[in-house]
PDB file of N, CA and C in Angstrom:
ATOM      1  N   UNK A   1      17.767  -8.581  -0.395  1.00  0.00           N
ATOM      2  CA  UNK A   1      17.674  -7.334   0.329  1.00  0.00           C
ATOM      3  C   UNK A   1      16.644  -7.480   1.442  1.00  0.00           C
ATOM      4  N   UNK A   2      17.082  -7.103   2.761  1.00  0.00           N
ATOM      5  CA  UNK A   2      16.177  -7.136   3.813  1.00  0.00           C
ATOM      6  C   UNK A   2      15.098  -5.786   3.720  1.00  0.00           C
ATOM      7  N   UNK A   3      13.978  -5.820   4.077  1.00  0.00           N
ATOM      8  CA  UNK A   3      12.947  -4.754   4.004  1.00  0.00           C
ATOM      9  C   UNK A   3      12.937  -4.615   5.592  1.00  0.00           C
ATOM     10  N   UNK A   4      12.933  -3.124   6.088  1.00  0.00           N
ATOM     11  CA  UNK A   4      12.378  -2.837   7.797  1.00  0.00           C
ATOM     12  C   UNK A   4      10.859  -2.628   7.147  1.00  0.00           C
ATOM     13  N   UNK A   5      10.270  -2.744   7.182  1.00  0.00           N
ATOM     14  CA  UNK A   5       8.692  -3.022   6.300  1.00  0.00           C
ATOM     15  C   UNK A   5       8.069  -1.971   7.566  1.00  0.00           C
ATOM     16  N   UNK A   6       7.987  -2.322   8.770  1.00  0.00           N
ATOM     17  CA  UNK A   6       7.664  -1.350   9.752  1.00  0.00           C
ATOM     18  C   UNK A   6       8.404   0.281   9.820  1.00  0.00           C
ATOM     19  N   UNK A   7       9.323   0.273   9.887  1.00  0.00           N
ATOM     20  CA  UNK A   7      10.008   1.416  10.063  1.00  0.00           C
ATOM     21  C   UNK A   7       9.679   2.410   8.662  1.00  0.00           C
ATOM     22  N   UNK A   8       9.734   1.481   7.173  1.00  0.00           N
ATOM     23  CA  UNK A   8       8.974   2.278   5.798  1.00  0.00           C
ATOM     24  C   UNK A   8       7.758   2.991   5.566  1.00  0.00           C
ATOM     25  N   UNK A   9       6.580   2.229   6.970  1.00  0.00           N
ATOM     26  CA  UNK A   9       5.811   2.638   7.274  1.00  0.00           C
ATOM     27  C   UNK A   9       5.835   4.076   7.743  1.00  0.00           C
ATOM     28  N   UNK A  10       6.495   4.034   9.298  1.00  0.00           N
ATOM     29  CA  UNK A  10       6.419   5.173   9.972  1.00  0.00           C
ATOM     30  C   UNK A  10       7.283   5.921   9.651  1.00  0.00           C
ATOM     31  N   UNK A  11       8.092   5.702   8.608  1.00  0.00           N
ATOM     32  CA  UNK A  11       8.997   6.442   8.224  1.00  0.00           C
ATOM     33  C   UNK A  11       7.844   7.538   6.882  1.00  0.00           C
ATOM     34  N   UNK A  12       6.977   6.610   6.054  1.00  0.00           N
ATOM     35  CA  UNK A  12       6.274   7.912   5.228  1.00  0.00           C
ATOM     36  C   UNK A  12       5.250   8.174   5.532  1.00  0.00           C
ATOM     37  N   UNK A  13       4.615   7.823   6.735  1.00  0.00           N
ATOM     38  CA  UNK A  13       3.286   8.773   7.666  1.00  0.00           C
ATOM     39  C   UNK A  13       3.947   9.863   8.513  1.00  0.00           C
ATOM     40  N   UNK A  14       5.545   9.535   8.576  1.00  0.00           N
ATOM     41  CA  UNK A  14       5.883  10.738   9.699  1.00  0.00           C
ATOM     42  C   UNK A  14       6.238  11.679   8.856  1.00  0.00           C
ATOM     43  N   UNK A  15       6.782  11.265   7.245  1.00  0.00           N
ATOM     44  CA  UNK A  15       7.213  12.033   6.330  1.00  0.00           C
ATOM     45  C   UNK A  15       6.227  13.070   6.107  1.00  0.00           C
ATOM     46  N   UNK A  16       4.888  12.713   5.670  1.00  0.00           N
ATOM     47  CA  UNK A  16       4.007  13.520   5.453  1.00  0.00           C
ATOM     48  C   UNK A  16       3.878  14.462   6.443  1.00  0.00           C
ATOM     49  N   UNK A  17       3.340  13.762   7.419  1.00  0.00           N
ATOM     50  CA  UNK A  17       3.298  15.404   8.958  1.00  0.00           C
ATOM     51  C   UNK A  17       4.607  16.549   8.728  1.00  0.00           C
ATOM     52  N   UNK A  18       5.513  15.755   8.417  1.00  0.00           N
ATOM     53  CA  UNK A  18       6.692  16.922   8.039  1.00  0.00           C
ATOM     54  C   UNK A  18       6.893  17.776   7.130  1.00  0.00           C
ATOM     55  N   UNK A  19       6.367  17.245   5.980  1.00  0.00           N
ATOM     56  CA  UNK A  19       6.498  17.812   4.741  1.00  0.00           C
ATOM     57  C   UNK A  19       5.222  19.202   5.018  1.00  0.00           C
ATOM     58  N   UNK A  20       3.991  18.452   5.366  1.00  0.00           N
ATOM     59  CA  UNK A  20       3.172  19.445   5.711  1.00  0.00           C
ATOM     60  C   UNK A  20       3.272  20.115   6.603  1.00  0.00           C
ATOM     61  N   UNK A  21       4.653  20.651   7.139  1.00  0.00           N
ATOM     62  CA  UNK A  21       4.691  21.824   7.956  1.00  0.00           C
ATOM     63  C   UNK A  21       5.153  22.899   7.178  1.00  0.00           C
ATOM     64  N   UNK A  22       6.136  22.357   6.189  1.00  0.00           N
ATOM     65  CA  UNK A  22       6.128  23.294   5.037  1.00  0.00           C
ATOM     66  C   UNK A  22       5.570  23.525   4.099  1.00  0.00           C
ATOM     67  N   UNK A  23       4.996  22.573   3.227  1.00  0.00           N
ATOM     68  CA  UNK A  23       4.325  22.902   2.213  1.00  0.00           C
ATOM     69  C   UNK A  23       2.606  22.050   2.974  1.00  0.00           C
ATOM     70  N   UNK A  24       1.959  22.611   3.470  1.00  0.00           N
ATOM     71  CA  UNK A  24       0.901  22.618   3.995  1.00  0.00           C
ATOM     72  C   UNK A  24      -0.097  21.931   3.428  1.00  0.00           C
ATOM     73  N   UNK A  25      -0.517  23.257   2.456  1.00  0.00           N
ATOM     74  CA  UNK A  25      -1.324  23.465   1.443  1.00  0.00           C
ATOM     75  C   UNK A  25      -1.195  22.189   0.390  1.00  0.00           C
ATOM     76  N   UNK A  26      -0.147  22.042  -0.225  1.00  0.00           N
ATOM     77  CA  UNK A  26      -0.330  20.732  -1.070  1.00  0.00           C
ATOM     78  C   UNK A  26      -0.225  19.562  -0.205  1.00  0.00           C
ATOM     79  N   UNK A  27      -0.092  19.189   0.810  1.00  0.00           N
ATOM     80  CA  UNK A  27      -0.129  17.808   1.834  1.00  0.00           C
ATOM     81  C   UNK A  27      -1.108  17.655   1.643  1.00  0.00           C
ATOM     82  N   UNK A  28      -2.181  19.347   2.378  1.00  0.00           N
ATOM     83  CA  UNK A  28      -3.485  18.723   2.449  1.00  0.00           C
ATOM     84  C   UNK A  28      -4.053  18.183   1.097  1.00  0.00           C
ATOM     85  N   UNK A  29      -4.127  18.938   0.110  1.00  0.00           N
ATOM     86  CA  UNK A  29      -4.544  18.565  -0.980  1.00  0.00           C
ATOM     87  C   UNK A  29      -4.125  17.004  -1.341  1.00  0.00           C
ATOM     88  N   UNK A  30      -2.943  16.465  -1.281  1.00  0.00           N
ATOM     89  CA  UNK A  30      -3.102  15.044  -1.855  1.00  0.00           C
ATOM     90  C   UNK A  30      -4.090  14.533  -0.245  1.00  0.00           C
ATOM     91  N   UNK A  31      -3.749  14.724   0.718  1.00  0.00           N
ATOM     92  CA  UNK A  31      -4.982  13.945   1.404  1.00  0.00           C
ATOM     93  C   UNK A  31      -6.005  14.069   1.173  1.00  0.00           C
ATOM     94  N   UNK A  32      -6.183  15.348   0.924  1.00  0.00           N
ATOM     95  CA  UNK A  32      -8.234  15.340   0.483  1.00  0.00           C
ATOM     96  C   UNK A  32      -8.446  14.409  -0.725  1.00  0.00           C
ATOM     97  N   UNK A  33      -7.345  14.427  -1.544  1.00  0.00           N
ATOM     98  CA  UNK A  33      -7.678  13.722  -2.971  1.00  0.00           C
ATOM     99  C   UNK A  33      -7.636  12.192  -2.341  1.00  0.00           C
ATOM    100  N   UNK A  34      -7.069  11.576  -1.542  1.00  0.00           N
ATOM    101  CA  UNK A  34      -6.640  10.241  -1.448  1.00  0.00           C
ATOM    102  C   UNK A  34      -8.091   9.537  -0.009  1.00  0.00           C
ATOM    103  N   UNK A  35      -8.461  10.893   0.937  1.00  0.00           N
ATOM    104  CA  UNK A  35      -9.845  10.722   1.567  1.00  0.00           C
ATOM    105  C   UNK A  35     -10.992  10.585   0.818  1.00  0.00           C
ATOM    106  N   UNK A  36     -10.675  11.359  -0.035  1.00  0.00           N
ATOM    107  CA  UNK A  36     -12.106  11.257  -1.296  1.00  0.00           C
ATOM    108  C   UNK A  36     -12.093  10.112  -2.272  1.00  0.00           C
ATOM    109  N   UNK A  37     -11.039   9.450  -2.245  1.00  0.00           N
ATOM    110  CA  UNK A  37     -10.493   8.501  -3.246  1.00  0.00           C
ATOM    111  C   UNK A  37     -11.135   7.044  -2.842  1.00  0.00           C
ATOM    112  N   UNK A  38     -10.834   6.831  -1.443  1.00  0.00           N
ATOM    113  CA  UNK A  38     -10.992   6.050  -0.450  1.00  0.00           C
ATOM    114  C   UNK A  38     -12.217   5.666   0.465  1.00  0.00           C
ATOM    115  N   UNK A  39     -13.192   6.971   0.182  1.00  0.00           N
ATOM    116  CA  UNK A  39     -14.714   6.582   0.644  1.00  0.00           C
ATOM    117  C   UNK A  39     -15.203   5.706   0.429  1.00  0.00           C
ATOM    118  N   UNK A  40     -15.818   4.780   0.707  1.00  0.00           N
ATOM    119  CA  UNK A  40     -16.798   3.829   0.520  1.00  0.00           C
ATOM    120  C   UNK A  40     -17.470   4.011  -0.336  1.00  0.00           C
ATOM    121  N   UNK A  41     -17.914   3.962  -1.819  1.00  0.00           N
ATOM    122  CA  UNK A  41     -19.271   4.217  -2.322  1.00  0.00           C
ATOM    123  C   UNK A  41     -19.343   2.964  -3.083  1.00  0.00           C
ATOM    124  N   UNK A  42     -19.353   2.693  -4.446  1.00  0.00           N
ATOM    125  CA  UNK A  42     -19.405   1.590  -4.924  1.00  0.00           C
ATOM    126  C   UNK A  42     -18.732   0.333  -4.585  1.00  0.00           C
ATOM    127  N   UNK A  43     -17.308   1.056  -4.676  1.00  0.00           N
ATOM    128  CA  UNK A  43     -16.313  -0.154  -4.382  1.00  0.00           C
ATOM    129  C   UNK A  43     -15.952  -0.280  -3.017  1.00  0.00           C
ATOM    130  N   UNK A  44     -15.708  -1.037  -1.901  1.00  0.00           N
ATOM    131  CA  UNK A  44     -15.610  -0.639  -0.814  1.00  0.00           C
ATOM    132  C   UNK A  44     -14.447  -0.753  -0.420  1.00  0.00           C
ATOM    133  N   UNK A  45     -14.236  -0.308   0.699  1.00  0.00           N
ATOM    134  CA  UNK A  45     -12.322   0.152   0.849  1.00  0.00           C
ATOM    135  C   UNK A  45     -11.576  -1.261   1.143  1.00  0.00           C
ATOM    136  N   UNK A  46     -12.221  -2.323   1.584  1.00  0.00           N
ATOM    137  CA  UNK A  46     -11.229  -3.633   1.462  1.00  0.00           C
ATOM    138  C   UNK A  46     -10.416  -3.325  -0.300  1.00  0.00           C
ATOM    139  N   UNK A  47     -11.765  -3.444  -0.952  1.00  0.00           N
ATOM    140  CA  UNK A  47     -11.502  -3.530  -2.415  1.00  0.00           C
ATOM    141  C   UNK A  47     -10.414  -2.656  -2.857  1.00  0.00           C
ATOM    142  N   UNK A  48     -10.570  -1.407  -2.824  1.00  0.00           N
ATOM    143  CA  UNK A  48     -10.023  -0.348  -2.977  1.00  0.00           C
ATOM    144  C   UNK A  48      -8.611  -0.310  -2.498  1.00  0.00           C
ATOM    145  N   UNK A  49      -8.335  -0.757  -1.383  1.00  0.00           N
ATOM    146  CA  UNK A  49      -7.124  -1.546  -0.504  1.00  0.00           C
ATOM    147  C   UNK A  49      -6.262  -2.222  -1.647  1.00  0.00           C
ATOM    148  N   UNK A  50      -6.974  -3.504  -1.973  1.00  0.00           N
ATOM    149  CA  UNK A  50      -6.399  -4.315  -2.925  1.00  0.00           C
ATOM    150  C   UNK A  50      -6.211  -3.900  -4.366  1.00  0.00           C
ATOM    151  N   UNK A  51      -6.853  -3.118  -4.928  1.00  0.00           N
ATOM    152  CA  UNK A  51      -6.485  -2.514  -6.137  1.00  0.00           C
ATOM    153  C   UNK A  51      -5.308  -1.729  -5.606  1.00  0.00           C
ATOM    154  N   UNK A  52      -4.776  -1.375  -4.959  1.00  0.00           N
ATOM    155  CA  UNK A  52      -3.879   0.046  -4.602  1.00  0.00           C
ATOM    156  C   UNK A  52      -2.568  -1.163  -4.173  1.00  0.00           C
ATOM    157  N   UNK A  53      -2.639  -1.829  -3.592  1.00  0.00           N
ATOM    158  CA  UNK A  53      -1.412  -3.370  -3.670  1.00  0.00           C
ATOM    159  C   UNK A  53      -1.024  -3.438  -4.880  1.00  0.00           C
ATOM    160  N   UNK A  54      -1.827  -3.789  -6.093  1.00  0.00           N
ATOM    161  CA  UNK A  54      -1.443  -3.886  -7.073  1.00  0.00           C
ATOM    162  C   UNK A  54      -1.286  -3.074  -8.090  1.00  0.00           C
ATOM    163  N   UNK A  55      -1.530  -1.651  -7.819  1.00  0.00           N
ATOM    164  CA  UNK A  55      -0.924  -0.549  -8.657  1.00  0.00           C
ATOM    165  C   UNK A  55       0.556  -0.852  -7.601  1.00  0.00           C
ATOM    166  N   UNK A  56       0.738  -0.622  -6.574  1.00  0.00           N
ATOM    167  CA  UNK A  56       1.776  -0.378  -6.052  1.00  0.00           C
ATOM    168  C   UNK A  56       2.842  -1.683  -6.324  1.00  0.00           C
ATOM    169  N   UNK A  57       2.550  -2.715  -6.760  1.00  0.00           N
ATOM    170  CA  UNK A  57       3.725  -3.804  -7.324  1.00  0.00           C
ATOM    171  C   UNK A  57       3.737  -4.018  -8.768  1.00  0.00           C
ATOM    172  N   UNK A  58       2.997  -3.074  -9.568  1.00  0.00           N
ATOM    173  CA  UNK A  58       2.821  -2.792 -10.201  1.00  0.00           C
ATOM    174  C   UNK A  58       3.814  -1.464 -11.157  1.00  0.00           C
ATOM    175  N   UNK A  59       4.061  -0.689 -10.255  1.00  0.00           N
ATOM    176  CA  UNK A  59       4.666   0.582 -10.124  1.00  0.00           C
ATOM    177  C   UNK A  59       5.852   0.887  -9.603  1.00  0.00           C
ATOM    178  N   UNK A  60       6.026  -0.734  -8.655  1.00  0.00           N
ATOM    179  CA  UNK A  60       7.367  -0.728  -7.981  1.00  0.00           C
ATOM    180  C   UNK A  60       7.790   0.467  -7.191  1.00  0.00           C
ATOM    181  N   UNK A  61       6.269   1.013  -6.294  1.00  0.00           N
ATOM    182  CA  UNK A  61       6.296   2.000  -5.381  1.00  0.00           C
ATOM    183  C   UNK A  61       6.538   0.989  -4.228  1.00  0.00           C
ATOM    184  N   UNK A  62       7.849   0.995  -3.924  1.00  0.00           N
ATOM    185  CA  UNK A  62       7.889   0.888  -2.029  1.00  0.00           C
ATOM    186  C   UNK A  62       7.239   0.591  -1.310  1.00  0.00           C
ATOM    187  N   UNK A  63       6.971   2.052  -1.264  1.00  0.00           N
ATOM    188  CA  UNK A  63       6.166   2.810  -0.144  1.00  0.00           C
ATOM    189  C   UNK A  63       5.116   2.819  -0.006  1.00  0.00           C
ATOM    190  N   UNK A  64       4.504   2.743  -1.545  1.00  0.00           N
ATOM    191  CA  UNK A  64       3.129   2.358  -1.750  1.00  0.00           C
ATOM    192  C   UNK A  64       2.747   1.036  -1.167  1.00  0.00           C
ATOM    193  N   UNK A  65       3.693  -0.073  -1.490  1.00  0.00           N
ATOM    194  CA  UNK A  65       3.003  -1.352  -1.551  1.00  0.00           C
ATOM    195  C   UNK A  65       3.211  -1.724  -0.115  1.00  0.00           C
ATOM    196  N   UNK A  66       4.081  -1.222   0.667  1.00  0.00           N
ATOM    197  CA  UNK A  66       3.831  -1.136   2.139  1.00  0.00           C
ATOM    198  C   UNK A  66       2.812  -0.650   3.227  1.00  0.00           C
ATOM    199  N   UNK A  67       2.678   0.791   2.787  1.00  0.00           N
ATOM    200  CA  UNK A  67       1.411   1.495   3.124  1.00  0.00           C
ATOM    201  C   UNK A  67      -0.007   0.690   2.899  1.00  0.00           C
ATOM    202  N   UNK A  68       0.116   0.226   1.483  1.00  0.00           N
ATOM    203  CA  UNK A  68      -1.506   0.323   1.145  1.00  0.00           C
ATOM    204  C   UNK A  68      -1.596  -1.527   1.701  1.00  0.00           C
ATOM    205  N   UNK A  69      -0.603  -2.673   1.962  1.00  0.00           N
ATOM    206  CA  UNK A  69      -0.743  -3.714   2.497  1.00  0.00           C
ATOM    207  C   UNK A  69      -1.339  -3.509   3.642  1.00  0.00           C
ATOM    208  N   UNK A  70      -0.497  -2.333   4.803  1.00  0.00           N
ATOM    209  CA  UNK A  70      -1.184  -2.256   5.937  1.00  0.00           C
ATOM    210  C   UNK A  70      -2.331  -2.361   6.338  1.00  0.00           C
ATOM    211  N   UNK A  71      -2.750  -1.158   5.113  1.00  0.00           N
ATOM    212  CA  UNK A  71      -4.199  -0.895   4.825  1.00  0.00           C
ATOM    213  C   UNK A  71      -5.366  -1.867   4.560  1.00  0.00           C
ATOM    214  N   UNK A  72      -4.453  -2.706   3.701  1.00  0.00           N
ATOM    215  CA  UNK A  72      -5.511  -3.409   3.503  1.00  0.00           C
ATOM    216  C   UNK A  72      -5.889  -4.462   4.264  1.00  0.00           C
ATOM    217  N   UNK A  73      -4.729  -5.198   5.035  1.00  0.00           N
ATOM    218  CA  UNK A  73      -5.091  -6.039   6.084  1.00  0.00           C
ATOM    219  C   UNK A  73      -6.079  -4.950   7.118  1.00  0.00           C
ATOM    220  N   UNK A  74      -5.711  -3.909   7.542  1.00  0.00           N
ATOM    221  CA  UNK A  74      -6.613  -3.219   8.302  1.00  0.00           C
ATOM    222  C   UNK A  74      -8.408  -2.913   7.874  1.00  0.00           C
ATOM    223  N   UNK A  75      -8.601  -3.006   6.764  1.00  0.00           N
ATOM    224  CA  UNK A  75      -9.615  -3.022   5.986  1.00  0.00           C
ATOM    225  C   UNK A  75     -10.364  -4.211   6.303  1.00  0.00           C
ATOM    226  N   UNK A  76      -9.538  -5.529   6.279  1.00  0.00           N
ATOM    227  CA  UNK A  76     -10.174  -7.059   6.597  1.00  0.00           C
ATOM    228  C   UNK A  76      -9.925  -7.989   5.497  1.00  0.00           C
ATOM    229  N   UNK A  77      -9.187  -7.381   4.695  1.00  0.00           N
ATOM    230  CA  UNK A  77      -8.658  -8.231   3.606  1.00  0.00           C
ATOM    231  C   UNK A  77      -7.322  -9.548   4.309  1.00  0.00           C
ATOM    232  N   UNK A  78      -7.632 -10.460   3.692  1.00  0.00           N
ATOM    233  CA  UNK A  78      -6.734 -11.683   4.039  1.00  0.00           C
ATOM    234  C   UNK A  78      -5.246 -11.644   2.988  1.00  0.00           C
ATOM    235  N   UNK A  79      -4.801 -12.431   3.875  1.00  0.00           N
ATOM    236  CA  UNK A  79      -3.291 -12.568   2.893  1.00  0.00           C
ATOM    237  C   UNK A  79      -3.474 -13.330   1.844  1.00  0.00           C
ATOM    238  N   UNK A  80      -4.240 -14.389   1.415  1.00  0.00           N
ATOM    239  CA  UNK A  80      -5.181 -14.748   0.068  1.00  0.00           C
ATOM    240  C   UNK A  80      -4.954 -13.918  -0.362  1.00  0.00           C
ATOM    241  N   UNK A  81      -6.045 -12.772  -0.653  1.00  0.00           N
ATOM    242  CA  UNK A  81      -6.848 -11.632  -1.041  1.00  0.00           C
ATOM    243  C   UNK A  81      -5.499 -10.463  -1.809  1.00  0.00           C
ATOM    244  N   UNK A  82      -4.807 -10.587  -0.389  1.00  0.00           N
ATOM    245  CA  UNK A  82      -3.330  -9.402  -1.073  1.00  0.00           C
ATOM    246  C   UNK A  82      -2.731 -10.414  -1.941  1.00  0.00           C
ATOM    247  N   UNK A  83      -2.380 -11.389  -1.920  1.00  0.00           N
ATOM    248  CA  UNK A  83      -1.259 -12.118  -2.713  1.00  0.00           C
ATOM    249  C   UNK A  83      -2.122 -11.874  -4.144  1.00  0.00           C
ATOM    250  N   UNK A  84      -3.346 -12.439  -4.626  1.00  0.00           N
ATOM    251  CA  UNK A  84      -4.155 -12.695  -5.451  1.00  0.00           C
ATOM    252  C   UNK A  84      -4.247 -11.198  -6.068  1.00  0.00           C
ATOM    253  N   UNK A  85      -4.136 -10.140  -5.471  1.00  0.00           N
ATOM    254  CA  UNK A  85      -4.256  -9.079  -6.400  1.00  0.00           C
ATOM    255  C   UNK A  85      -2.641  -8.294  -6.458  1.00  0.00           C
ATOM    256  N   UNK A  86      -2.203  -8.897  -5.929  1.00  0.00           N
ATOM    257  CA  UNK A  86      -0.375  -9.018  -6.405  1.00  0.00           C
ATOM    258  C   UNK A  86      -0.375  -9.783  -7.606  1.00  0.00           C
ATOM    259  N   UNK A  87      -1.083 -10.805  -7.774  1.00  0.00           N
ATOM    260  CA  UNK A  87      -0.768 -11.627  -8.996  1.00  0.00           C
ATOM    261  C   UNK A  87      -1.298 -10.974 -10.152  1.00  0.00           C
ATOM    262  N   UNK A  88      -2.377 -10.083 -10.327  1.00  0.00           N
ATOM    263  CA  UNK A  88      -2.945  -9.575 -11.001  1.00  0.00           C
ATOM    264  C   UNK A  88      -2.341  -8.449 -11.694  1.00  0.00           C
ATOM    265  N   UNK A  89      -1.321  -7.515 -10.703  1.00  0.00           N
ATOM    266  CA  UNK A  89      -0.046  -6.779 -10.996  1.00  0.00           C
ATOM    267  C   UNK A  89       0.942  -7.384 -11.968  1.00  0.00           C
ATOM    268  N   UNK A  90       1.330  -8.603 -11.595  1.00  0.00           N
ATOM    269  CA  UNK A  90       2.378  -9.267 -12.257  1.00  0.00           C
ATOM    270  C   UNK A  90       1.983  -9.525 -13.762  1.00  0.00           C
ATOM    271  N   UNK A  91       0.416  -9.971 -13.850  1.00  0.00           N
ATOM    272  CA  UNK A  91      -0.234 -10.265 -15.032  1.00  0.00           C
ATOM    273  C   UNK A  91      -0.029  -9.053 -15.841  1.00  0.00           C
ATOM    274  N   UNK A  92       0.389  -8.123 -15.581  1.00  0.00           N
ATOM    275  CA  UNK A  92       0.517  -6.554 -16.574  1.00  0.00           C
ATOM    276  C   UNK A  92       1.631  -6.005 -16.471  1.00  0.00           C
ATOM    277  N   UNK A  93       2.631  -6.164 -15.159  1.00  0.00           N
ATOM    278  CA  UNK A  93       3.634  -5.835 -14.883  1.00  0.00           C
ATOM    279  C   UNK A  93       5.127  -6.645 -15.254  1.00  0.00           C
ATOM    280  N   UNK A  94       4.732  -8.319 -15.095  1.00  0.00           N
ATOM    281  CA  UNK A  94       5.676  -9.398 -15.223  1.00  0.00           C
ATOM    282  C   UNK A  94       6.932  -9.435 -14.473  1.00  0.00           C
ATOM    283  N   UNK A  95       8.017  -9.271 -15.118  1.00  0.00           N
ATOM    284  CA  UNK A  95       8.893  -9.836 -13.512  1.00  0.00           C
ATOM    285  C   UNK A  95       8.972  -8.647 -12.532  1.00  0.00           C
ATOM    286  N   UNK A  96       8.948  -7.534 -13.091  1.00  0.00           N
ATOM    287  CA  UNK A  96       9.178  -6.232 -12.038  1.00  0.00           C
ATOM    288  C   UNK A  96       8.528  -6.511 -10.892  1.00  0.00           C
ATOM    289  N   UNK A  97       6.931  -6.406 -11.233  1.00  0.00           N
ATOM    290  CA  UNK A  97       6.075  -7.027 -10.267  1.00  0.00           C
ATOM    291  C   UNK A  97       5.748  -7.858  -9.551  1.00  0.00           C
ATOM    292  N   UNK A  98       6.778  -8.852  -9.959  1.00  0.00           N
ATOM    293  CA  UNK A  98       6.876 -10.474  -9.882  1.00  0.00           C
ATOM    294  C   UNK A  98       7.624 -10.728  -8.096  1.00  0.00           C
ATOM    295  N   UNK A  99       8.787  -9.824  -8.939  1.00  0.00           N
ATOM    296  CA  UNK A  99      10.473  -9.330  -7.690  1.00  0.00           C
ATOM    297  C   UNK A  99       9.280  -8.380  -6.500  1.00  0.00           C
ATOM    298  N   UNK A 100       8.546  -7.771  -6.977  1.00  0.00           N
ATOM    299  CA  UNK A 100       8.364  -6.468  -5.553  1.00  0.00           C
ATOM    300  C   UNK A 100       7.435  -7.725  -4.671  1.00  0.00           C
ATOM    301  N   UNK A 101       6.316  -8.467  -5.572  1.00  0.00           N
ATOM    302  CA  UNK A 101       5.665  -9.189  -4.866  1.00  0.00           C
ATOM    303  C   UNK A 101       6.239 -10.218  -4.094  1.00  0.00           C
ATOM    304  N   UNK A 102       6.975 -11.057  -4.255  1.00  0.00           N
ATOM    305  CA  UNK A 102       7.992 -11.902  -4.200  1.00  0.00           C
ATOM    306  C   UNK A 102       9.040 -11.356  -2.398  1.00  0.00           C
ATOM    307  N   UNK A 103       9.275 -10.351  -2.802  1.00  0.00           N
ATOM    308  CA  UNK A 103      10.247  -9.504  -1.929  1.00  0.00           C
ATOM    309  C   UNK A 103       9.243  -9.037  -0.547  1.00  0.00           C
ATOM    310  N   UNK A 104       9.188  -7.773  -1.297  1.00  0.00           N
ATOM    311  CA  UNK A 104       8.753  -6.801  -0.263  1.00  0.00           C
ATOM    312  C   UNK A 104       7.377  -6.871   0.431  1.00  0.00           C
ATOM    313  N   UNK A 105       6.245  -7.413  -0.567  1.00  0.00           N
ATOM    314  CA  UNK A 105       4.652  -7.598  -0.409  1.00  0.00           C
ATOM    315  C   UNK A 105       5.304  -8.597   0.293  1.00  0.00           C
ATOM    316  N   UNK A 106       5.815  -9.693   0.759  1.00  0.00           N
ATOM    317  CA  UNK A 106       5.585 -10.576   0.978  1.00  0.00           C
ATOM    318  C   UNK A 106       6.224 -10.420   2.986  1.00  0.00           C
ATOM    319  N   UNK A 107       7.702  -9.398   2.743  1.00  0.00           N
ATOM    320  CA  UNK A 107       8.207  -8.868   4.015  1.00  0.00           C
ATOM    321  C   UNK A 107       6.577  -8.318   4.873  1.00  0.00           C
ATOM    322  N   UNK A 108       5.879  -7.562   4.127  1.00  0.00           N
ATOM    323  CA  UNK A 108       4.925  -6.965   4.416  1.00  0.00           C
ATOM    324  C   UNK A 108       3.865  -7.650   5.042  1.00  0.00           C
ATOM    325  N   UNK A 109       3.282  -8.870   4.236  1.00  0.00           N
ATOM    326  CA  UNK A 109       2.460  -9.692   4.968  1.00  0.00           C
ATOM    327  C   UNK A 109       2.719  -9.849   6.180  1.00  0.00           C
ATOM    328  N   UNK A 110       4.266 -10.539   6.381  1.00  0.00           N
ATOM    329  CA  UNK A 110       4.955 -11.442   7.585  1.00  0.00           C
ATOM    330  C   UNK A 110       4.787 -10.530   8.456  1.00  0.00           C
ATOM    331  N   UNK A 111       5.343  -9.000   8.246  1.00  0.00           N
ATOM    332  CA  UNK A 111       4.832  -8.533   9.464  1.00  0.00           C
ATOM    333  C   UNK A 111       3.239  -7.606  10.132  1.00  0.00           C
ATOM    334  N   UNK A 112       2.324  -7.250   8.782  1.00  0.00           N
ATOM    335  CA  UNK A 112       1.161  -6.791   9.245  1.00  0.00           C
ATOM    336  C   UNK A 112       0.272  -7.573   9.404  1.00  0.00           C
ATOM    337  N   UNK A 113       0.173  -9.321   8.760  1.00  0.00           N
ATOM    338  CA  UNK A 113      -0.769  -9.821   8.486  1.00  0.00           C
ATOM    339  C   UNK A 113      -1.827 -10.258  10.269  1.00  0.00           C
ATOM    340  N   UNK A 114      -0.842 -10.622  11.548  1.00  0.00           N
ATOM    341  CA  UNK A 114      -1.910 -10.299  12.440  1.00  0.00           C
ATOM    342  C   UNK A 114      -2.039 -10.011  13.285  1.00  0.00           C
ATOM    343  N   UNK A 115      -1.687  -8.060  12.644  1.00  0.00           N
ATOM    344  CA  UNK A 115      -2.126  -6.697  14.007  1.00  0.00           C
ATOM    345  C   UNK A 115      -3.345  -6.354  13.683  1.00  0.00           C
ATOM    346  N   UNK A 116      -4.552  -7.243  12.660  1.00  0.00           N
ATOM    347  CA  UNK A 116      -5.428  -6.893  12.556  1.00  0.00           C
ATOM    348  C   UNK A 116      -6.471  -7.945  13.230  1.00  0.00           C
TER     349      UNK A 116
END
């Protein structure tokens, strides 16, 4: 299966602006939860980046593991760094995680790994 890995992107950042024209109120709310989630304090957001890769191949979220790759190359994390906590998914997840990493994390690298 081919991934548009770009277009999945702007396809669920544009989703959100949309959704929050109707339901507003809960948009904002998962953003405040996911801004507050995402602050810097102990763990810092490279880190935080890479844990969220591997819930998301983990979870066999899409959208997730597209989004939060972006992210995390944007953060300063290396394609090392994402693969290695893809593997860490698989270690709990096994082949599910195995196929998304394999697949889609990997469509993902090829194309975010250097707009950063």
């Amino acid at each position: 299966m081919a991934y548009n890995v770009r277009e999945m992107l702007n396809g669920f950042v544009g989703g959100l602006g949309e959704l929050g024209q109707t339901n507003g109120q809960m948009v904002e709310a998962f953003m405040g939860l996911l801004g507050a989630s995402y602050e810097p304090n102990a763990v810092d957001v490279k880190t935080k980046e890479l844990i969220s890769v591997a819930i998301g191949c983990f979870s066999r979220c899409e959208y997730c593991i597209v989004y939060h790759t972006y992210k995390a190359f944007e953060a300063g994390a290396t394609k090392e760094e994402i693969i290695e906590a893809a593997m860490v998914a698989v270690a709990f997840g096994g082949g599910p995680a195995m196929a998304y990493s394999t697949t889609l994390l990997k469509e993902c690298i090829k194309e975010f790994e250097n707009e950063f």
